[in-house]
Protein backbone atom coordinates (compact mmCIF):
# COMPACT_ATOMS: atom_id res chain seq x y z
CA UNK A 1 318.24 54.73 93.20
CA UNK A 2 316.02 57.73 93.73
CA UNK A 3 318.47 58.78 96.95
CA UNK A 4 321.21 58.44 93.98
CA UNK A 5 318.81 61.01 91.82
CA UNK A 6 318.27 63.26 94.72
CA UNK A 7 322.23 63.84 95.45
CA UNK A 8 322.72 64.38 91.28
CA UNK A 9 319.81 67.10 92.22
CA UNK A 10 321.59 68.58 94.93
CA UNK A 11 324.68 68.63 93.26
CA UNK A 12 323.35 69.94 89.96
CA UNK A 13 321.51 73.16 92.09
CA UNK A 14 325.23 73.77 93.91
CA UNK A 15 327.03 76.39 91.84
CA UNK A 16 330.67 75.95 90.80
CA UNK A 17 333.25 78.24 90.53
CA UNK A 18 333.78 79.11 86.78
CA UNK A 19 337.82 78.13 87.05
CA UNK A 20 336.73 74.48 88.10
CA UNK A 21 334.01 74.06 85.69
CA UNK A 22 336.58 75.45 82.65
CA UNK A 23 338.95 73.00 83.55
CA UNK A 24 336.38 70.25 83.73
CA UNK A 25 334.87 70.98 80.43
CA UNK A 26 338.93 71.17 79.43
CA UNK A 27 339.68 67.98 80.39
CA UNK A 28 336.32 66.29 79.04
CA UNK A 29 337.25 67.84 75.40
CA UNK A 30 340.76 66.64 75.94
CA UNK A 31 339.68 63.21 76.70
CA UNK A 32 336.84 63.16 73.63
CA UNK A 33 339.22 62.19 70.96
CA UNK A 34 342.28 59.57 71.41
CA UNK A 35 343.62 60.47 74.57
CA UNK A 36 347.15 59.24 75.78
CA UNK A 37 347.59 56.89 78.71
CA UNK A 38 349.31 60.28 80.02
CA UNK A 39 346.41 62.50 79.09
CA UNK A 40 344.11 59.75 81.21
CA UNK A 41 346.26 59.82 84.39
CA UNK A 42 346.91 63.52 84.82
CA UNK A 43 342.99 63.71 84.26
CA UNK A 44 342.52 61.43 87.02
CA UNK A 45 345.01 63.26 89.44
CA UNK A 46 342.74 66.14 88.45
CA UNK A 47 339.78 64.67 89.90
CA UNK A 48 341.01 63.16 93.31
CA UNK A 49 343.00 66.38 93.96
CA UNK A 50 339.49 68.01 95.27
CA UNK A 51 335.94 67.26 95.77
CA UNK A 52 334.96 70.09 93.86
CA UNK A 53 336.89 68.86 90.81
CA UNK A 54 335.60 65.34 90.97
CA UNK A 55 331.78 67.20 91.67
CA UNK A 56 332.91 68.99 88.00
CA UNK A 57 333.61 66.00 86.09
CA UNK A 58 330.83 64.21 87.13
CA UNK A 59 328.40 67.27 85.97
CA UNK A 60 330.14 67.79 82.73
CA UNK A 61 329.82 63.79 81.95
CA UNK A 62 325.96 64.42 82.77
CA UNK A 63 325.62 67.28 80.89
CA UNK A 64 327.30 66.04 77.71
CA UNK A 65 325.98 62.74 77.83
CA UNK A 66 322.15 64.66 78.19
CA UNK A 67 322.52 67.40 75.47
CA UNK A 68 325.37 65.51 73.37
CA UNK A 69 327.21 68.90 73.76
CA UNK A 70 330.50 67.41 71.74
CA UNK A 71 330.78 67.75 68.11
CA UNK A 72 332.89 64.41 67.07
CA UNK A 73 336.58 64.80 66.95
CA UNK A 74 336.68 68.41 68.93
CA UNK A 75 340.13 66.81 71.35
CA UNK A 76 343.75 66.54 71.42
CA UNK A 77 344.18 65.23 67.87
CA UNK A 78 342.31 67.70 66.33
CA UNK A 79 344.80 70.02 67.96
CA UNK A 80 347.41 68.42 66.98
CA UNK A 81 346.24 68.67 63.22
CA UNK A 82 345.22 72.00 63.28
CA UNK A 83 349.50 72.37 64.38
CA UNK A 84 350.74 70.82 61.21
CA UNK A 85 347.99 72.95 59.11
CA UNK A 86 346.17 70.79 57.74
CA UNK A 87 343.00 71.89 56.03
CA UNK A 88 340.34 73.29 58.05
CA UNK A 89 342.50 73.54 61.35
CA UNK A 90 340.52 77.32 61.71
CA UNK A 91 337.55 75.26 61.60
CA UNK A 92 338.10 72.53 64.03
CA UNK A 93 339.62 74.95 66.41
CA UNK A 94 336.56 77.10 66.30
CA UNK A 95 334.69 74.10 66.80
CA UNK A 96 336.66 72.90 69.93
CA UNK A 97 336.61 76.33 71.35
CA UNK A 98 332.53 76.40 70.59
CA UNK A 99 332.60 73.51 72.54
CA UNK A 100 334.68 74.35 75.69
CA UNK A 101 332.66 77.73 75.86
CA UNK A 102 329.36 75.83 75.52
CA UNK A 103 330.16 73.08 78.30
CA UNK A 104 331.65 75.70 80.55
CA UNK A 105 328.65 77.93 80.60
CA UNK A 106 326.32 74.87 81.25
CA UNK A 107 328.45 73.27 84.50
CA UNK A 108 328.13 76.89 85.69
CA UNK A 109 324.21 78.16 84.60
CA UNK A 110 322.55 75.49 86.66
CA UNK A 111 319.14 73.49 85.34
CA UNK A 112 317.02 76.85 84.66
CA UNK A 113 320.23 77.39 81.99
CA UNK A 114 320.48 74.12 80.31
CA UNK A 115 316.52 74.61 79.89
CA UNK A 116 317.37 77.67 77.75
CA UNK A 117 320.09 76.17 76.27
CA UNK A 118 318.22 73.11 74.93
CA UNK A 119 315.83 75.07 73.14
CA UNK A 120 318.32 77.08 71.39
CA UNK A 121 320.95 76.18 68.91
CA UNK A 122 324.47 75.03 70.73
CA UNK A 123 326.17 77.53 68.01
CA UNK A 124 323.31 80.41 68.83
CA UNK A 125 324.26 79.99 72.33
CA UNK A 126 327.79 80.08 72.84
CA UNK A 127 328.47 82.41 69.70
CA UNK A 128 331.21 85.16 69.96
CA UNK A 129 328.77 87.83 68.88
CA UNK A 130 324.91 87.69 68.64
CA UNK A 131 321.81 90.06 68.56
CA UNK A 132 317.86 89.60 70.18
CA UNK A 133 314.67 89.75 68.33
CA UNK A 134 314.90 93.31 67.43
CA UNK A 135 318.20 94.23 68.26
CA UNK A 136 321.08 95.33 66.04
CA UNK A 137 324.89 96.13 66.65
CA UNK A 138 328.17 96.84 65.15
CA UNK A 139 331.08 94.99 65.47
CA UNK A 140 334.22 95.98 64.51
CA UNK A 141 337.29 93.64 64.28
CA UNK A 142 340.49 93.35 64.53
CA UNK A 143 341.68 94.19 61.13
CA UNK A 144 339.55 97.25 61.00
CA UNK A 145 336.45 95.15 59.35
CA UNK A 146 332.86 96.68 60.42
CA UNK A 147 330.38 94.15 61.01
CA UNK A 148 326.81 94.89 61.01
CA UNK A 149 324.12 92.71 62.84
CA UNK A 150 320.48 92.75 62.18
CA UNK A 151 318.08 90.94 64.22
CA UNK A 152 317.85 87.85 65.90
CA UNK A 153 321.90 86.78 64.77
CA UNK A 154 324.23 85.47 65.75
CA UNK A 155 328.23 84.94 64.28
CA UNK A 156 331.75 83.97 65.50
CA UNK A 157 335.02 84.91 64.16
CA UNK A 158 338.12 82.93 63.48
CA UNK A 159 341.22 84.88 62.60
CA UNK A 160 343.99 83.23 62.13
CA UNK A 161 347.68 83.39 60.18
CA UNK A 162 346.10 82.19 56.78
CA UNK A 163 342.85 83.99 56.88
CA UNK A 164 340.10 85.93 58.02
CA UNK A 165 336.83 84.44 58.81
CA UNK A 166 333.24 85.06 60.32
CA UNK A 167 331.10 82.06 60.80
CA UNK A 168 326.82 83.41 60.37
CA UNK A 169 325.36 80.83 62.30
CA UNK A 170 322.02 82.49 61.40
CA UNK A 171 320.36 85.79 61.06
CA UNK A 172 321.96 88.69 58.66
CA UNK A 173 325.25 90.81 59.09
CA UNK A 174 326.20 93.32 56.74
CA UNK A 175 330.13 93.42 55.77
CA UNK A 176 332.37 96.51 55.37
CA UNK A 177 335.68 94.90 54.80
CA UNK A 178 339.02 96.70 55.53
CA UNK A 179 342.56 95.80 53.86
CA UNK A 180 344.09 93.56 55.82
CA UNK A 181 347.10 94.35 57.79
CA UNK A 182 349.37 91.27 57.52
CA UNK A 183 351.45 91.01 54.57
CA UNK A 184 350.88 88.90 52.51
CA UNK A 185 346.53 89.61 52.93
CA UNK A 186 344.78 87.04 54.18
CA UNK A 187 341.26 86.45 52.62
CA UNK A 188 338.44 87.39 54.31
CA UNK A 189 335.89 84.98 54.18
CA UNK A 190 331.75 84.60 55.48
CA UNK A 191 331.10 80.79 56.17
CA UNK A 192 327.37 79.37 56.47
CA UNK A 193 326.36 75.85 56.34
CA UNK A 194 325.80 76.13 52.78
CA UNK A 195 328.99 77.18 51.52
CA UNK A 196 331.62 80.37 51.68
CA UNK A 197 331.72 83.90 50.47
CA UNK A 198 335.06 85.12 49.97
CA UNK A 199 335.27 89.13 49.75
CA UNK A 200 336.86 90.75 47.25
CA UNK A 201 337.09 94.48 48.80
CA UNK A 202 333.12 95.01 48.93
CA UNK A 203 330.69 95.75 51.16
CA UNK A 204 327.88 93.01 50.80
CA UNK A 205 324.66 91.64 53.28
CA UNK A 206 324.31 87.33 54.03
CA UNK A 207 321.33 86.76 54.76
CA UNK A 208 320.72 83.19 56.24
CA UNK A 209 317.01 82.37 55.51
CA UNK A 210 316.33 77.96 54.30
CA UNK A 211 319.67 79.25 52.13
CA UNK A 212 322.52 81.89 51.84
CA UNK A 213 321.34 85.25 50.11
CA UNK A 214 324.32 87.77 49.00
CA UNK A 215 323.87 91.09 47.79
CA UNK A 216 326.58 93.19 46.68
CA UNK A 217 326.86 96.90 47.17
CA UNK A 218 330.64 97.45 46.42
CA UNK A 219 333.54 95.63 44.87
CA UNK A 220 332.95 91.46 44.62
CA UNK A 221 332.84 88.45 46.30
CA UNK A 222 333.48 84.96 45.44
CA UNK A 223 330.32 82.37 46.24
CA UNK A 224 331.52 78.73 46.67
CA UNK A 225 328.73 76.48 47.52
CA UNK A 226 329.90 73.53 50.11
CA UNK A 227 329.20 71.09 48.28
CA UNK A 228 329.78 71.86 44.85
CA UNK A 229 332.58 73.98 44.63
CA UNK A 230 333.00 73.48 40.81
CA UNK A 231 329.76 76.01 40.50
CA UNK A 232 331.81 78.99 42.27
CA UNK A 233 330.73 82.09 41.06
CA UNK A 234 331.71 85.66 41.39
CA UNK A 235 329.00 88.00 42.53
CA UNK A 236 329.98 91.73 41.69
CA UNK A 237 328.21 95.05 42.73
CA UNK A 238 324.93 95.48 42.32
CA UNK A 239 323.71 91.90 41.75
CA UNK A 240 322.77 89.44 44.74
CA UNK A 241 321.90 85.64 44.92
CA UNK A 242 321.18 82.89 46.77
CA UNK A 243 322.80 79.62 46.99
CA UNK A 244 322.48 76.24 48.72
CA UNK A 245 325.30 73.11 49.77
CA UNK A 246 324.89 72.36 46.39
CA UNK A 247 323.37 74.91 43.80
CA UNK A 248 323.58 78.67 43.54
CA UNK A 249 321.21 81.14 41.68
CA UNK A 250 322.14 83.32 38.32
CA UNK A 251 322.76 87.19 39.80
CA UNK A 252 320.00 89.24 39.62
CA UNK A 253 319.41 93.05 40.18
CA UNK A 254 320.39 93.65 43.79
CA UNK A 255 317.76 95.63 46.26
CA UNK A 256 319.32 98.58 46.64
CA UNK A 257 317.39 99.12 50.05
CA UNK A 258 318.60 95.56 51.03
CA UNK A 259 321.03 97.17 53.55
CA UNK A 260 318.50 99.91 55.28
CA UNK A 261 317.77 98.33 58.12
CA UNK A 262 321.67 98.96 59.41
CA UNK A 263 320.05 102.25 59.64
CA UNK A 264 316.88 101.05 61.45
CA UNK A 265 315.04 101.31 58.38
CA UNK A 266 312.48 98.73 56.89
CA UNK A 267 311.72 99.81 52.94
CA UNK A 268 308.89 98.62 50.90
CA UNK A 269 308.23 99.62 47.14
CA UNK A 270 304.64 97.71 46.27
CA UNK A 271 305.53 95.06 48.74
CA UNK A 272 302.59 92.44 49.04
CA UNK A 273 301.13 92.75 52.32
CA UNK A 274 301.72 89.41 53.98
CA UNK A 275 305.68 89.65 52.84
CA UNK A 276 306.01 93.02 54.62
CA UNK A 277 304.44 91.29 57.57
CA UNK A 278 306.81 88.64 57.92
CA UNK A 279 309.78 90.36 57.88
CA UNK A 280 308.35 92.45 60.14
CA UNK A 281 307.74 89.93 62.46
CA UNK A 282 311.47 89.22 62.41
CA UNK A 283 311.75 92.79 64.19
CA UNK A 284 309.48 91.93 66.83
CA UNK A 285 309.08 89.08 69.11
CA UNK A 286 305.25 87.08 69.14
CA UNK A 287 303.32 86.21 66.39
CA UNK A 288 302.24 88.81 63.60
CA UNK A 289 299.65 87.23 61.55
CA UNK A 290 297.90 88.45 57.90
CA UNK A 291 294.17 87.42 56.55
CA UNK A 292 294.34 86.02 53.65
CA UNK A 293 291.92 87.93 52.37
CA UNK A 294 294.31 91.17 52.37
CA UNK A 295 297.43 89.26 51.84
CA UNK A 296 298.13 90.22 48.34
CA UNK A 297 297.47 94.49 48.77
CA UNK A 298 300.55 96.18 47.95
CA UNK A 299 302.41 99.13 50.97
CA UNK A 300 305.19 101.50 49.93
CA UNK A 301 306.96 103.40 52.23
CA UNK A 302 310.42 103.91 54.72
CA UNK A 303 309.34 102.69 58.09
CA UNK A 304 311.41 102.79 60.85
CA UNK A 305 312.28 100.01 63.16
CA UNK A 306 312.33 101.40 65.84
CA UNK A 307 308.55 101.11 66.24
CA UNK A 308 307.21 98.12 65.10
CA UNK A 309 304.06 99.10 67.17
CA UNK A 310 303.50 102.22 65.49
CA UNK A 311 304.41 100.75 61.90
CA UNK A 312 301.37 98.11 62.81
CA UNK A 313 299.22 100.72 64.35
CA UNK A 314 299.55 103.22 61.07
CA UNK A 315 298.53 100.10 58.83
CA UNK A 316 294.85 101.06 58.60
CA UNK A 317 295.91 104.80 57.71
CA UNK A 318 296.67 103.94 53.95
CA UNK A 319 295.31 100.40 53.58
CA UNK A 320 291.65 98.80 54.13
CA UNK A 321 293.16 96.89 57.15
CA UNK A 322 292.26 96.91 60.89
CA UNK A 323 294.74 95.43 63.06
CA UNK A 324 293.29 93.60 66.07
CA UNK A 325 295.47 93.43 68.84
CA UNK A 326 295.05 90.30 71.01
CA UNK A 327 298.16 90.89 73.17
CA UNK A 328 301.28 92.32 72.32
CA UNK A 329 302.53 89.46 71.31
CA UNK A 330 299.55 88.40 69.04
CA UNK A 331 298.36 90.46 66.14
CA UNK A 332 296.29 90.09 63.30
CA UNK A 333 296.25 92.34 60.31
CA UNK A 334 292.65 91.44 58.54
CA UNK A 335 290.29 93.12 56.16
CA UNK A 336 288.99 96.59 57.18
CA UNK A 337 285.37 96.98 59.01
CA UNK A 338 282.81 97.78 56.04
CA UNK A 339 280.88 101.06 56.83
CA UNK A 340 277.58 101.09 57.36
CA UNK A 341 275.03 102.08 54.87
CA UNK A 342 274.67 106.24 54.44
CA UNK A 343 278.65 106.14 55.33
CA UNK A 344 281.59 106.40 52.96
CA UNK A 345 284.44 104.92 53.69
CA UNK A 346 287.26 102.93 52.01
CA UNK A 347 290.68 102.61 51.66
CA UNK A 348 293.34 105.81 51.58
C-alpha cells in the first residue's frame, strides 16, 4: 500500500503537458453524465494509446474524486440539451466549461495548486475575469459593454445567440451597457446566486455582500429574485436595493458616491467609524480592526484608494484615534492617548 501511495506521489509531482491534461479533464466531463457504450470505448482507446494519457486519467479521477470538482450533470447530455435550447443551456454550458477549465488547471498546477485551489471557491478560481484584494480593472466586451471590477471579484461571461450575460460570482462590478449589435437585441443580463438583473440601457453597480445590492445611476433594470420570480421589480435611476433567492427590498435613495471607487475613490459623508473601516479592509489585505469604544465617531471625506496606508495613518489627524500598527497586516484603530495634565489636547 504505502509503495502504491508513493508512485500516486511521484506521479502527482510529474508535470503534464497542458494538451494531455485538457483532453483528460475532456473525457472525464464527457463520461460524468450518461455516456454511450461508444463514448466509453473511444475513452478507453484514449488511455492505452500512451502512458501519459493513462498517467492523465488516473490524476483527473484523483483529483475529482478529492475536491468533488464536477457540478452534477456538466456531460454529454447536458450538451445535447443545451443543442435543442432548452432553458438554461447558457447556464449549463458555462457550467461545463467552468468545469473543464477548473480540472485542467488542477492536472497541470501540481499539489502546491490544488492547496490554493481548495481554499478558494471552484467559481473564484477558474473565473473568466477576476480582481485581488485591492485591485480593480476594466473589462470591456464584446458588444461594446464596459465592465468595471472593484476589489477582490471575480465574474464570467456567457454570450450567446439569445442573450447576454455576466455571472458575479462575488465581489462588485459596475455596468456600462452598450446596444447590442445583433438584431433582434439580446438582453443583457447580471446573474448571482440570488437571482438576475436584467438591464434596461443603464449603468448600475451589484454588489455581492450575504445578498445582491443594485444601485442605479442611469436608465433601469429589472430585479428577479431566483426564487421568487413573481416579486420582480423594476429598479430605475437613482434608487438601489437589495434582494435575496427569495425577497427583495422597496427602492430607496441610491448613494450617489456608490460608484467612486471605479475612480479609486472611497467617500464617506458622517460614516460611523467601524463601517468606514470595514470596507476599507476590503481594499487591503490583513485584518483592520476598530475599538469599540470609537466605533460609533462619525469621518467625512474623499479618500483615495490608492493608499490605504496613508488613509489609516491620517486617521488621528481629524479624529481622537491612534492607530497601532502591529504588522502590516494587523491594525487597530482605538481611542486616542489622553494628554497629560498641564497639556491640551483633543480631537480636530
Amino acid at each position: 500500500m504505502s509503495a502504491r501511495l508513493d508512485n500516486h506521489a511521484d506521479d502527482d509531482r510529474r508535470p503534464l503537458e497542458r494538451a494531455v491534461a485538457r483532453a483528460a479533464a475532456e473525457w472525464l466531463v464527457r463520461l460524468a453524465d450518461n455516456p454511450t457504450p461508444e463514448d466509453i470505448d473511444a475513452c478507453t482507446r484514449w488511455r492505452a494509446a500512451h502512458p501519459e494519457h493513462a498517467r492523465a486519467w488516473q490524476r483527473a479521477e484523483r483529483l475529482n474524486a478529492k475536491f468533488d470538482v464536477l457540478p452534477a450533470k456538466v456531460g454529454m447530455s447536458t450538451l445535447a440539451r443545451a443543442e435543442r435550447g432548452k432553458p438554461h443551456a447558457g447556464i449549463d454550458q458555462a457550467r461545463r466549461r467552468a468545469a473543464l477549465k477548473t480540472l485542467s488547471l488542477l492536472l497541470v498546477a501540481g499539489p502546491t495548486g490544488w492547496l490554493a485551489w481548495r481554499t478558494t471557491p471552484w467559481r473564484v478560481w477558474c473565473a473568466d475575469a477576476r480582481t485581488g484584494t485591492g485591485e480593480r480593472r476594466t473589462l470591456m466586451l464584446a458588444d461594446g459593454t464596459r465592465v468595471d471590477l472593484n476589489t477582490a471579484t471575480a465574474l464570467d461571461v456567457a454570450f450567446d445567440a439569445h442573450e447576454r450575460r455576466v455571472r458575479l460570482d462575488t465581489g462588485e462590478i459596475l455596468v456600462d451597457t452598450a446596444p447590442d449589435p445583433q438584431v433582434p437585441a439580446r438582453p443583457f443580463i447580471v446573474q448571482t446566486d440570488d437571482g438576475r438583473i436584467r438591464a434596461l440601457g443603464t449603468r448600475f453597480v451589484v454588489r455581492e455582500d450575504g445578498g445582491t445590492r443594485v444601485a442605479v445611476f442611469h436608465g433601469a433594470v429589472e430585479v428577479t429574485p431566483a426564487d421568487a420570480p413573481h416579486l420582480a421589480r423594476v429598479v430605475v435611476a437613482g434608487q438601489q436595493t437589495r434582494f435575496t433567492a427569495d425577497s427583495i427590498d422597496a427602492p430607496t435613495s441610491a448613494d450617489p458616491h456608490g460608484a467612486d471607487w471605479s475612480r479609486g475613490v472611497l467617500f464617506a459623508q458622517r460614516v460611523r467609524l467601524a463601517d468606514f473601516l470595514d470596507e476599507l479592509s476590503r481594499y487591503r489585505p490583513g485584518l483592520v480592526r476598530c475599538d469599540p469604544a470609537v466605533a460609533d465617531l462619525h469621518i467625512s471625506g474623499a479618500f483615495q484608494l490608492a493608499d490605504t496606508d496613508n488613509i489609516l495613518a491620517a486617521l488621528p489627524e481629524t479624529l481622537p484615534v491612534q492607530v497601532i500598527w502591529r504588522t502590516r497586516y494587523w491594525v487597530t484603530v482605538a481611542p486616542g492617548p489622553q494628554p497629560q495634565p498641564g497639556q491640551t489636547g483633543g480631537a480636530a
